[in-house]
Protein backbone atom coordinates (compact mmCIF):
# COMPACT_ATOMS: atom_id res chain seq x y z
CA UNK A 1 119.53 -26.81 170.39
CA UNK A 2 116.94 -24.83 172.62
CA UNK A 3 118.81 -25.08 175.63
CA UNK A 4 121.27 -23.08 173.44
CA UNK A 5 118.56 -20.75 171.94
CA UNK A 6 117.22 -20.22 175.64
CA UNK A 7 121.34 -19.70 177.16
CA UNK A 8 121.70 -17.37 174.43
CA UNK A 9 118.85 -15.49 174.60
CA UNK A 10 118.78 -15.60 178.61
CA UNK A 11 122.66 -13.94 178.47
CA UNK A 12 121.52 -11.31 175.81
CA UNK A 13 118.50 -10.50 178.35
CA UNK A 14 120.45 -10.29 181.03
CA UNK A 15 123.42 -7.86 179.14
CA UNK A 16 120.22 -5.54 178.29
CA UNK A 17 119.24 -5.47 181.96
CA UNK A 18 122.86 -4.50 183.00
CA UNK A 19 123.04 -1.89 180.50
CA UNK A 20 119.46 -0.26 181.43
CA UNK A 21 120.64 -0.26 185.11
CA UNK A 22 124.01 1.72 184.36
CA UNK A 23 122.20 3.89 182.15
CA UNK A 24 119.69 4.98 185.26
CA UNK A 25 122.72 5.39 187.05
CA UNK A 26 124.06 7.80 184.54
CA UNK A 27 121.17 9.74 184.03
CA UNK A 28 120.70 9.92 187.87
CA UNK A 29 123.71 11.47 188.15
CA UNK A 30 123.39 13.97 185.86
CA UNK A 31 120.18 15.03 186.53
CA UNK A 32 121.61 15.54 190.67
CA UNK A 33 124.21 17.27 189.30
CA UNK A 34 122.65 19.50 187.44
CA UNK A 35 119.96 20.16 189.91
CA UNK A 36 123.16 21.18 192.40
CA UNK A 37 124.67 23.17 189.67
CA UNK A 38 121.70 25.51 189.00
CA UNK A 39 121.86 26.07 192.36
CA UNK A 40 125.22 27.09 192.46
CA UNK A 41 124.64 29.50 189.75
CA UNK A 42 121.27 30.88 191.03
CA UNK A 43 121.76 34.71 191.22
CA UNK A 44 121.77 35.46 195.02
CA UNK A 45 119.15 38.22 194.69
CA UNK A 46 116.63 35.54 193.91
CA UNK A 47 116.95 33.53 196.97
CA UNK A 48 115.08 34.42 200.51
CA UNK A 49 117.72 35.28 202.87
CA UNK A 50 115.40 33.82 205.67
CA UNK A 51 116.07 30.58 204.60
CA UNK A 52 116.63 28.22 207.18
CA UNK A 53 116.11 24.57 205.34
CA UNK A 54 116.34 23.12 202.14
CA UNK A 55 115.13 19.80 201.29
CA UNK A 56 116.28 17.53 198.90
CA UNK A 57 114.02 15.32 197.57
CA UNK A 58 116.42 12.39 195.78
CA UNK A 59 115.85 9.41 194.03
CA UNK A 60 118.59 7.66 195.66
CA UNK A 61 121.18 8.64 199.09
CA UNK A 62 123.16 11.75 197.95
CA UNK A 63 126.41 11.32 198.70
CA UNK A 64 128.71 13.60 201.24
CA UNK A 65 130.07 15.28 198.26
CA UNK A 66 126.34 16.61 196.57
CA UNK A 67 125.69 17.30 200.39
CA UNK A 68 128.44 19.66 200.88
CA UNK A 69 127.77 21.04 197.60
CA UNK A 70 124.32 21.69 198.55
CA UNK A 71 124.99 23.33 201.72
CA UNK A 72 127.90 25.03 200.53
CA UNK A 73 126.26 26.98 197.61
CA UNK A 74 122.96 28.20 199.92
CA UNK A 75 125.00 29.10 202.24
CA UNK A 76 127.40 31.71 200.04
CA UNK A 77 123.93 33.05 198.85
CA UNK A 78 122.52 33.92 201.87
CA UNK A 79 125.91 34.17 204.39
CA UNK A 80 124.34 31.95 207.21
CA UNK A 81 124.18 28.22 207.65
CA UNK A 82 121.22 26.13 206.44
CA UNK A 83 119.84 22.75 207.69
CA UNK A 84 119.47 20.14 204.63
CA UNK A 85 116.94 17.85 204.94
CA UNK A 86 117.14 14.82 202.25
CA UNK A 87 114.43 12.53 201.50
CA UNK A 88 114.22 9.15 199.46
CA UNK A 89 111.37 9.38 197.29
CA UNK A 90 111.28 6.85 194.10
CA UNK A 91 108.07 8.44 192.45
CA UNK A 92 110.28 11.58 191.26
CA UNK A 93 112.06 8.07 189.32
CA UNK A 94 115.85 9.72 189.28
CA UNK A 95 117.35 13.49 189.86
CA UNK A 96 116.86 15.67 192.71
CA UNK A 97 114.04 18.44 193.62
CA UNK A 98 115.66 20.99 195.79
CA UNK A 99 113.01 23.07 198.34
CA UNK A 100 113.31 25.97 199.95
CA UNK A 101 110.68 28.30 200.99
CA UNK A 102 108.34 29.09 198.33
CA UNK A 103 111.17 28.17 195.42
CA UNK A 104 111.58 24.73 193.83
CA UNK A 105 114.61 23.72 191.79
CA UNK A 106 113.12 20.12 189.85
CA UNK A 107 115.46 18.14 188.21
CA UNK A 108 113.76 14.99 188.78
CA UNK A 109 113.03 12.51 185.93
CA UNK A 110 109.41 12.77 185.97
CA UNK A 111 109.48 16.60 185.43
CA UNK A 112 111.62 16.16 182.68
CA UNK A 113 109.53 13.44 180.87
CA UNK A 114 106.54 15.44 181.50
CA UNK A 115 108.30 18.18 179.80
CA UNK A 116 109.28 16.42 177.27
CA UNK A 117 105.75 15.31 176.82
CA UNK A 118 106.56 11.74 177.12
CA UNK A 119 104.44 11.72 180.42
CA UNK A 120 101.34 13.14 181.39
């Protein structure tokens, strides 16, 4: 009987583990995506045309696609091509925190929990 307590109990821990990591995923995601997207959006008059870098500060690899996006978008802002720099950094816990010059776009999970109050 508690080997099938503990076999129960072990699957049910092991479902909630699953679900927590495809969750993170999720959120990840968005949070990149909407990190690229504000870019995309930002009104060209409010970006330095002397850019010549942005770095992207991720939580996990971006992928070639959020890449292109990335470098695609600065560079129809300010009509010359830009050198992306992307760094791993797991204290920002998920999203992306785009620099460039003197402007920050911070989509990161730790922002938005601090935000949110839930973090100090």
């Amino acid at each position: 009987m508690f080997l099938l307590i503990a076999e129960f109990f072990g699957a049910q821990i092991v479902l909630i583990a699953v679900i927590i990591l495809v969750l993170k995923k999720t959120l990840n995601q968005q949070l990149v995506e909407s990190a690229v997207r504000q870019l995309e959006t930002l009104n060209p008059a409010e970006i330095d045309k002397d850019i010549i870098e942005i770095t992207a500060v991720a939580y996990s690899p971006l992928n070639d696609h959020f890449q292109e996006r990335i470098s695609n978008a600065a560079t129809s802002k300010i009509h010359h091509a830009i050198n992306l720099k992307v760094m791993i950094d797991k204290k920002i816990k998920g999203g992306l925190i785009l620099k460039f010059k003197d402007q920050i776009i911070d989509h990161s999970l730790v922002s938005r929990l601090k935000e949110g109050g839930l973090l100090r």
